[in-house]
C-alpha atoms as a PDB file:
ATOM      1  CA  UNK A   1     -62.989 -17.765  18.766  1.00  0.00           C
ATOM      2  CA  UNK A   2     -62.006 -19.641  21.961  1.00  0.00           C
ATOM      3  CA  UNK A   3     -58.733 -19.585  23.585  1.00  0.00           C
ATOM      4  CA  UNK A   4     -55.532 -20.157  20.806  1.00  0.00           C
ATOM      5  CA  UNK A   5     -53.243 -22.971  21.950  1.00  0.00           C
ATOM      6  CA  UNK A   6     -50.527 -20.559  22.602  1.00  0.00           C
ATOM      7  CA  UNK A   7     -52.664 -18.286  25.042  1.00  0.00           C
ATOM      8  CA  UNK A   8     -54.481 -21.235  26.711  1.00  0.00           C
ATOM      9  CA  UNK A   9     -50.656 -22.808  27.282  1.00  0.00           C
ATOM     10  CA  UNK A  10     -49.187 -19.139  28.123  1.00  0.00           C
ATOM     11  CA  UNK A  11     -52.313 -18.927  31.066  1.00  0.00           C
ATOM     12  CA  UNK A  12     -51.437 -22.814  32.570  1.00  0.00           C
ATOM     13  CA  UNK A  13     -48.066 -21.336  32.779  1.00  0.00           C
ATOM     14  CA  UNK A  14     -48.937 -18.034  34.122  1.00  0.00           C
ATOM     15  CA  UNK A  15     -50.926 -20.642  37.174  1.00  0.00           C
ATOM     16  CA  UNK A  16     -48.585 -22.740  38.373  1.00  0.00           C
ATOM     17  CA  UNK A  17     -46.096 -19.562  39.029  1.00  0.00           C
ATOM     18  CA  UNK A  18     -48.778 -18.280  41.307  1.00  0.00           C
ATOM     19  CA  UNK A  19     -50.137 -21.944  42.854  1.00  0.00           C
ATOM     20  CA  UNK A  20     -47.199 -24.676  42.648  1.00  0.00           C
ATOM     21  CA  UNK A  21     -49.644 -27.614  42.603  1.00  0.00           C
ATOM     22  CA  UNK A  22     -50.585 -26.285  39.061  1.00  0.00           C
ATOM     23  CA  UNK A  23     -47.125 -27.223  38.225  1.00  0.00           C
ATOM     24  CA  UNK A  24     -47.097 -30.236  39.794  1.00  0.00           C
ATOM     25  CA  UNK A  25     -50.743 -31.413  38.066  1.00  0.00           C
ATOM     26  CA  UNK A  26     -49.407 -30.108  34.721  1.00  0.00           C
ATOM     27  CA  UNK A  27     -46.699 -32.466  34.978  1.00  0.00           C
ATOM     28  CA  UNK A  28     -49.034 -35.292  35.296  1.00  0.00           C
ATOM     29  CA  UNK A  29     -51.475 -34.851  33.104  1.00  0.00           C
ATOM     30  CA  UNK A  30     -49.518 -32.517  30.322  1.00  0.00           C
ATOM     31  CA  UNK A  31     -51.190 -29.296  28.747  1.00  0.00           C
ATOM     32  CA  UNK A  32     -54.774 -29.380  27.678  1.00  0.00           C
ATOM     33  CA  UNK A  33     -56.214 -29.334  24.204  1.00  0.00           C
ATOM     34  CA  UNK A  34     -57.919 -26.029  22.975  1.00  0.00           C
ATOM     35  CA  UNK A  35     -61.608 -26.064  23.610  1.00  0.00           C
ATOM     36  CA  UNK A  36     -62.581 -23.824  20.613  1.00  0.00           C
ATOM     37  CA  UNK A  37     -66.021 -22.706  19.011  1.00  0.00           C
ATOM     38  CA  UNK A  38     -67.764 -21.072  16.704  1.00  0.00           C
ATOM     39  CA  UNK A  39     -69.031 -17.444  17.854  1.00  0.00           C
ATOM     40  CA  UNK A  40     -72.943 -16.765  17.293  1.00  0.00           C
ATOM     41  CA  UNK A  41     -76.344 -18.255  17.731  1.00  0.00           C
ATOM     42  CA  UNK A  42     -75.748 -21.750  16.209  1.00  0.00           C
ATOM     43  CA  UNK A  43     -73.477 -22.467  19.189  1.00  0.00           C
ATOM     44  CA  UNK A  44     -75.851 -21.693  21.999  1.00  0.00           C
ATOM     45  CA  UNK A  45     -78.639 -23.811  19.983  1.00  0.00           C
ATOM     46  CA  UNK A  46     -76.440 -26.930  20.747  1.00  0.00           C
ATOM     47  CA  UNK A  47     -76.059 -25.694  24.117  1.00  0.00           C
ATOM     48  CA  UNK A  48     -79.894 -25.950  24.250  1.00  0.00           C
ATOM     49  CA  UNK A  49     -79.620 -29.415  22.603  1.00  0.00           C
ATOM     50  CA  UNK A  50     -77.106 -31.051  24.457  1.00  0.00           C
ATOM     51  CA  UNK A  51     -78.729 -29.772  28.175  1.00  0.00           C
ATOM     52  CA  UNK A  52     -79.331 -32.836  30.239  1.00  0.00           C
ATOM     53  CA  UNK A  53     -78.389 -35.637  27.075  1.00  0.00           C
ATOM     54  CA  UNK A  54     -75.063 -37.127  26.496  1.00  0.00           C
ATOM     55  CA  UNK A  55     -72.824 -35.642  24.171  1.00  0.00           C
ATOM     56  CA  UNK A  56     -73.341 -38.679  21.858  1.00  0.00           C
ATOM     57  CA  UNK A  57     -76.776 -38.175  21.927  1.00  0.00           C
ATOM     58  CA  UNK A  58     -76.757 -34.652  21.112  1.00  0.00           C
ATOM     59  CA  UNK A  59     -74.741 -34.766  18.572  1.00  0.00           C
ATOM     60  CA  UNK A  60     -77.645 -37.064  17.026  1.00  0.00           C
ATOM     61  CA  UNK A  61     -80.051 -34.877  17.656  1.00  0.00           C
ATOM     62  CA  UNK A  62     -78.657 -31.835  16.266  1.00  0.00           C
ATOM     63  CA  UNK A  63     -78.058 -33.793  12.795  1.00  0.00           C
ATOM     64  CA  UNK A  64     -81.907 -34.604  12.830  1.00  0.00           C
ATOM     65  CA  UNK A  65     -82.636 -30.654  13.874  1.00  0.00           C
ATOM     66  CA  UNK A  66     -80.410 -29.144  11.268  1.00  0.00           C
ATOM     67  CA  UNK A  67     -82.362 -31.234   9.017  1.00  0.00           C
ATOM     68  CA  UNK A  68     -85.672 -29.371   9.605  1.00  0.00           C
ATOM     69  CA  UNK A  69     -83.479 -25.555  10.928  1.00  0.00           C
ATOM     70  CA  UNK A  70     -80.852 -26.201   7.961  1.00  0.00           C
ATOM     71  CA  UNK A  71     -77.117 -26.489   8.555  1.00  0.00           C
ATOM     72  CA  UNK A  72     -75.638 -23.644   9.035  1.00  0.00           C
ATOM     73  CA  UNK A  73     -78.786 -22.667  10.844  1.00  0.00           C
ATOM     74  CA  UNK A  74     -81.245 -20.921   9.371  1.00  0.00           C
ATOM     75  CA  UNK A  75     -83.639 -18.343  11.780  1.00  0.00           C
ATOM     76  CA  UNK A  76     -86.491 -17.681   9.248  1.00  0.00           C
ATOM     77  CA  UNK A  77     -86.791 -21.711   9.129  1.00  0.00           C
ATOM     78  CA  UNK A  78     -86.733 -22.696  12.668  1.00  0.00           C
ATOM     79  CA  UNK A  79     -89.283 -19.953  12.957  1.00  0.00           C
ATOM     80  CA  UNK A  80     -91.330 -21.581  10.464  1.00  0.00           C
ATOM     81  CA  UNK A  81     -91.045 -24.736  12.053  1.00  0.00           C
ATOM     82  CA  UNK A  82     -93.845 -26.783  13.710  1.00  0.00           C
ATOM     83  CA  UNK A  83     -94.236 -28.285  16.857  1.00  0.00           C
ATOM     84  CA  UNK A  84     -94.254 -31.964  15.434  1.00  0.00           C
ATOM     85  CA  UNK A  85     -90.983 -31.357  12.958  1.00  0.00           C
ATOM     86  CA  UNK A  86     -88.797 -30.208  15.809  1.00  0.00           C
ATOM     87  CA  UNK A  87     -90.575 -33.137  18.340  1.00  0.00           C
ATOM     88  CA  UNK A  88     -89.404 -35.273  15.574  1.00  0.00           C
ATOM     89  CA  UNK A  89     -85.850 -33.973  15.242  1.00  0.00           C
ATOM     90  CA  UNK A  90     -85.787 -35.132  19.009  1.00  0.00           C
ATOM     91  CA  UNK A  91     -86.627 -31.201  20.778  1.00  0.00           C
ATOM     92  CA  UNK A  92     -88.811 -31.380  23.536  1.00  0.00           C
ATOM     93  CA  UNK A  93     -91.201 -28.581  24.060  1.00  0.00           C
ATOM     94  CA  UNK A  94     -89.647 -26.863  26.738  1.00  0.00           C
ATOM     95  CA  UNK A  95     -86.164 -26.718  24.112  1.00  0.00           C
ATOM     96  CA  UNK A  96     -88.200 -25.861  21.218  1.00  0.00           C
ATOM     97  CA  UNK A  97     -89.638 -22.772  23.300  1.00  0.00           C
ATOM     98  CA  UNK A  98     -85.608 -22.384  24.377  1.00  0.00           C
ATOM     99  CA  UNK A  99     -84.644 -22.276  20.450  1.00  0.00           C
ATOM    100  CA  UNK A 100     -87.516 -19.844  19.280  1.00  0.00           C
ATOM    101  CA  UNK A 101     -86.829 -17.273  21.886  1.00  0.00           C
ATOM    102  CA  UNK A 102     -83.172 -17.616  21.108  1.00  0.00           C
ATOM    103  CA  UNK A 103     -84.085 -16.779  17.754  1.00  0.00           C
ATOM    104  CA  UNK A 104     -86.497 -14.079  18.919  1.00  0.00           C
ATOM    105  CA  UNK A 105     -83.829 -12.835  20.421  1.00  0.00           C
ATOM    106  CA  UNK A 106     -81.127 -12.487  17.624  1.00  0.00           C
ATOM    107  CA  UNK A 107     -83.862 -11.348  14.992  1.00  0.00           C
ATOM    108  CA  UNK A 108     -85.159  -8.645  16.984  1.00  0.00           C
ATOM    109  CA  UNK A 109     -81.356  -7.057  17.099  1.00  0.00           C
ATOM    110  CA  UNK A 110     -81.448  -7.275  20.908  1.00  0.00           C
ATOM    111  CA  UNK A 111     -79.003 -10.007  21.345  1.00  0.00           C
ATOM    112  CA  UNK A 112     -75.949  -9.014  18.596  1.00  0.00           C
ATOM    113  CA  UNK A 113     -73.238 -11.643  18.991  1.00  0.00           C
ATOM    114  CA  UNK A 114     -70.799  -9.324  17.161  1.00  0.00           C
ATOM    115  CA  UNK A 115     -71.610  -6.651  20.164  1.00  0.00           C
ATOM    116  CA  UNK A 116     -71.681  -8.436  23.531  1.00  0.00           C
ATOM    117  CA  UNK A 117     -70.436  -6.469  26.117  1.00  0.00           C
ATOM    118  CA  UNK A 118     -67.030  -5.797  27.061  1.00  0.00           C
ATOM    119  CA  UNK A 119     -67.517  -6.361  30.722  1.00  0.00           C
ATOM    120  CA  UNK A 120     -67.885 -10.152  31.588  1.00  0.00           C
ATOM    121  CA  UNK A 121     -71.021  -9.698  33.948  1.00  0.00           C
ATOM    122  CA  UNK A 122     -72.484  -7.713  31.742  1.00  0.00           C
ATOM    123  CA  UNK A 123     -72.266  -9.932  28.730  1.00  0.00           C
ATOM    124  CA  UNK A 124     -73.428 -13.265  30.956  1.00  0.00           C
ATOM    125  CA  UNK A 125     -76.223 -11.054  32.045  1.00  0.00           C
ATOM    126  CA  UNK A 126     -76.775 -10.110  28.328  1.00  0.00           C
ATOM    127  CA  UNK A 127     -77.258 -13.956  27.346  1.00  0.00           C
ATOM    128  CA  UNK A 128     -79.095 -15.128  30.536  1.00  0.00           C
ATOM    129  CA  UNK A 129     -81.867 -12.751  28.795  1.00  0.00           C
ATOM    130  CA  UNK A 130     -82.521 -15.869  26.801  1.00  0.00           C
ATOM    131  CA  UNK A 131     -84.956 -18.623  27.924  1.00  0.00           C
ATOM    132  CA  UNK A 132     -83.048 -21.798  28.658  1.00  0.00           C
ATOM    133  CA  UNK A 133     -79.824 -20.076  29.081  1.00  0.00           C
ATOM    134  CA  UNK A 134     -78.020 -20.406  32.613  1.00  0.00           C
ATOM    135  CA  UNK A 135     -75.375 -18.927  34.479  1.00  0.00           C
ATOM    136  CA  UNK A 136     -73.340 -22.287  32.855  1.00  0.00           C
ATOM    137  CA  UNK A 137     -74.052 -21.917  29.496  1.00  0.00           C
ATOM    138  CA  UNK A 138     -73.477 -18.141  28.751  1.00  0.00           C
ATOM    139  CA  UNK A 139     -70.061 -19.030  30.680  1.00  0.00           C
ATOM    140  CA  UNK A 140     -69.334 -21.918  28.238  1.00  0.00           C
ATOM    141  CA  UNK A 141     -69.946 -19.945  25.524  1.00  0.00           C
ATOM    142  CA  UNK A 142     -68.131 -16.738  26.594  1.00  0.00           C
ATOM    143  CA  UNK A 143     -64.683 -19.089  27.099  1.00  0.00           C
ATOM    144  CA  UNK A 144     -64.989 -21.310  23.649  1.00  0.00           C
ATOM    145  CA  UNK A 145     -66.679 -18.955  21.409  1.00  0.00           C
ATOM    146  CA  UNK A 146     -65.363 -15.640  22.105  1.00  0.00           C
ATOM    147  CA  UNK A 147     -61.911 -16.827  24.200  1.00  0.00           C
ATOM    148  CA  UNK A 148     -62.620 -14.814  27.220  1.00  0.00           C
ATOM    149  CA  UNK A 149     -59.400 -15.166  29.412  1.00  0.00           C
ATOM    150  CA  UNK A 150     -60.873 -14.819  32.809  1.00  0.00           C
ATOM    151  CA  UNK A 151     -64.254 -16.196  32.339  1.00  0.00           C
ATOM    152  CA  UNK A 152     -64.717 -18.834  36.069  1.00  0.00           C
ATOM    153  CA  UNK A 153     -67.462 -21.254  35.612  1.00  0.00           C
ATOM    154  CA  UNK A 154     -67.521 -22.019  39.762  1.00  0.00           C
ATOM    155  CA  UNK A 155     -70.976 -23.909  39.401  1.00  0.00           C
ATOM    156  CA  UNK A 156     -69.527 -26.829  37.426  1.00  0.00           C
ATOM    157  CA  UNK A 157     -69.145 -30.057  39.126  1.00  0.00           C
ATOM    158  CA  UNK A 158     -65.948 -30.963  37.187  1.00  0.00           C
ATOM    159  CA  UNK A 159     -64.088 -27.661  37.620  1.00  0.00           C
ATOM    160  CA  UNK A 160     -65.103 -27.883  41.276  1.00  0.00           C
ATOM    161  CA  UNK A 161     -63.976 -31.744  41.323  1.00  0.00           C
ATOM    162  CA  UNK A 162     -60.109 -30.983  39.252  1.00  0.00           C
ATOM    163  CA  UNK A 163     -59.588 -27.983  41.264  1.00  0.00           C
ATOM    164  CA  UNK A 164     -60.059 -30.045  44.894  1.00  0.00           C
ATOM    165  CA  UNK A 165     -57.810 -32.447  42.963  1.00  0.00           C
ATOM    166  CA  UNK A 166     -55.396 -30.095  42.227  1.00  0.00           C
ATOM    167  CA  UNK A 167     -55.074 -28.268  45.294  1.00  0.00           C
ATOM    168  CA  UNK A 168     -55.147 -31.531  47.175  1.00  0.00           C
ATOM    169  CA  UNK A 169     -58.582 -31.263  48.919  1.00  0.00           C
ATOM    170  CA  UNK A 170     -60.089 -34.356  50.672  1.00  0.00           C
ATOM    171  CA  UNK A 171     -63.758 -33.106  49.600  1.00  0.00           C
ATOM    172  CA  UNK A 172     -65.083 -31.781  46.408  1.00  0.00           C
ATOM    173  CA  UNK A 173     -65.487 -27.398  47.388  1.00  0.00           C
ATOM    174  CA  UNK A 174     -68.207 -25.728  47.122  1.00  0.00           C
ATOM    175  CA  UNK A 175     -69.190 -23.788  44.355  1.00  0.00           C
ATOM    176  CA  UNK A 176     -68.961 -20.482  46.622  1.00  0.00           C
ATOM    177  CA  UNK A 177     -65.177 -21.781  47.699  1.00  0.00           C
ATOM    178  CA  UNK A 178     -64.442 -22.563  44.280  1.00  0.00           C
ATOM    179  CA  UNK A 179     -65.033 -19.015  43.631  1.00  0.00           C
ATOM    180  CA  UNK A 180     -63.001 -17.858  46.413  1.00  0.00           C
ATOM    181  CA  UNK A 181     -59.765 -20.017  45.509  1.00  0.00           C
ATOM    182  CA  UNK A 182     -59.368 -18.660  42.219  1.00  0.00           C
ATOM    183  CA  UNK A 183     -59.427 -15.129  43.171  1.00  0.00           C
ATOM    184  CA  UNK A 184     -55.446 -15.141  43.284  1.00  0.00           C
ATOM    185  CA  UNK A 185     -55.750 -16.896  39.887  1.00  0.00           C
ATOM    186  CA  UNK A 186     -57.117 -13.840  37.910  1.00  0.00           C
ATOM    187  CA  UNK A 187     -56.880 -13.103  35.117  1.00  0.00           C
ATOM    188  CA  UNK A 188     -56.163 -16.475  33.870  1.00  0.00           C
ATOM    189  CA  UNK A 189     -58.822 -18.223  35.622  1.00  0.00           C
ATOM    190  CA  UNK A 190     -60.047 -19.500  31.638  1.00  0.00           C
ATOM    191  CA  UNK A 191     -56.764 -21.143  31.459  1.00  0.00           C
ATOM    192  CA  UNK A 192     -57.506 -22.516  34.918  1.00  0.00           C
ATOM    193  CA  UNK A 193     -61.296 -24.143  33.983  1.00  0.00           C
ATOM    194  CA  UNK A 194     -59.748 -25.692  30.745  1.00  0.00           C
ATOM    195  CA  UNK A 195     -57.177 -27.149  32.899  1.00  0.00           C
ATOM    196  CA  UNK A 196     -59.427 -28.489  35.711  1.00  0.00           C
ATOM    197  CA  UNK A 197     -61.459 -30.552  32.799  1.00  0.00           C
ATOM    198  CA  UNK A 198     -58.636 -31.727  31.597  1.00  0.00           C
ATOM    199  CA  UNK A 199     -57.754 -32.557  35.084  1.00  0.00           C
ATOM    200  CA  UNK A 200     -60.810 -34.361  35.538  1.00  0.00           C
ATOM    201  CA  UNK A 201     -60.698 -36.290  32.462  1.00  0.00           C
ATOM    202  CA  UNK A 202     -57.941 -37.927  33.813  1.00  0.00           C
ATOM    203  CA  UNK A 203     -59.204 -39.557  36.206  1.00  0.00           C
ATOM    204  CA  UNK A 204     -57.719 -41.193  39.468  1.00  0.00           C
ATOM    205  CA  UNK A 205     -54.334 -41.168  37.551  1.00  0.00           C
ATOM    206  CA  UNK A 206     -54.589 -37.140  38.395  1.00  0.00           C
ATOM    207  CA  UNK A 207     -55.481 -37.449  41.978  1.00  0.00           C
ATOM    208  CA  UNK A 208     -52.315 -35.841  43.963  1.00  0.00           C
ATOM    209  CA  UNK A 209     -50.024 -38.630  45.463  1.00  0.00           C
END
């Protein structure tokens, strides 16, 4: 499971005694909530889904799938699937072909979600293996499924927009400097993406003043 509220609160902590403007954004916007889900294949399948929709709208669409997959998911089904059921549970092609090598993947044995590797790189290489999975999503996952406390997802525009908020940048940095600033921040840069959301989700309220 993801981070627990206690280590998620313990790791905001833990950053603003190494970068003061931590402190100073926490006492604007408060503590954020957990960001926790479930660990195994059903959780990268909405990944799939949700890629490039609105939350709302995946969230619709993965009613209609687990119609036709089953809810919780079942492999043997989506395998058994056609073309036309999952078109009409909303899937394009390209995230149909996503979802059965996904499930290629699990029912062969070579992706074991009880079994990722120990070493972060390793186990973002391990999921990348899928078709459809990114950089981003086996990131995502490795923070909210399996609570991975130093897991730095530098390529997302929102982390990269709270933490020039935070840190009181004019411009939004780079993903290759938003790498780079959070070195110091190890190994509690989880703690630090769940805050720069919630940083974001604030708004202009957050900007520094």
């Amino acid at each position: 499971m993801g981070l627990s509220d206690t280590a998620l609160r313990e790791g905001v902590d833990a950053l603003a005694a190494i970068e003061p403007r931590f402190g100073e954004a926490l006492a604007r916007v408060g503590y954020p909530p957990t960001r926790i889900r479930e660990r195994g294949y059903a959780t990268l399948m909405r990944t799939i889904v949700g890629q490039q929709v609105s939350v709302k709208a995946a969230d619709a669409i993965w009613r209609k799938l687990t119609g036709v997959i089953g809810d919780p998911v079942d492999l043997p089904r989506l395998a058994a699937a056609s073309d036309e059921e999952l078109r009409a549970a909303g899937m394009s092609r390209q995230k149909s072909g996503y979802l059965r090598s996904l499930a290629e993947e699990v029912t062969s044995g070579r992706l074991d979600f009880d079994h990722l590797p120990l070493d972060d790189e390793e186990a973002i290489a391990h999921l990348t293996r899928v078709k459809g999975i990114g950089r981003w999503s086996a990131e995502i996952y490795l923070l909210f499924a399996e609570g991975r406390p130093d897991i730095w997802p530098a390529g997302d525009l929102a982390v990269q927009i709270g933490v020039g908020r935070i840190l009181g940048h004019e411009t939004r940095p780079s993903e290759k400097l938003t790498r780079t600033l959070a070195e110091p921040w190890r190994p509690h840069r989880g703690a630090a993406a769940i805050f720069a959301w919630h940083h974001y989700g604030a708004g202009a309220d957050a900007a520094p003043v």
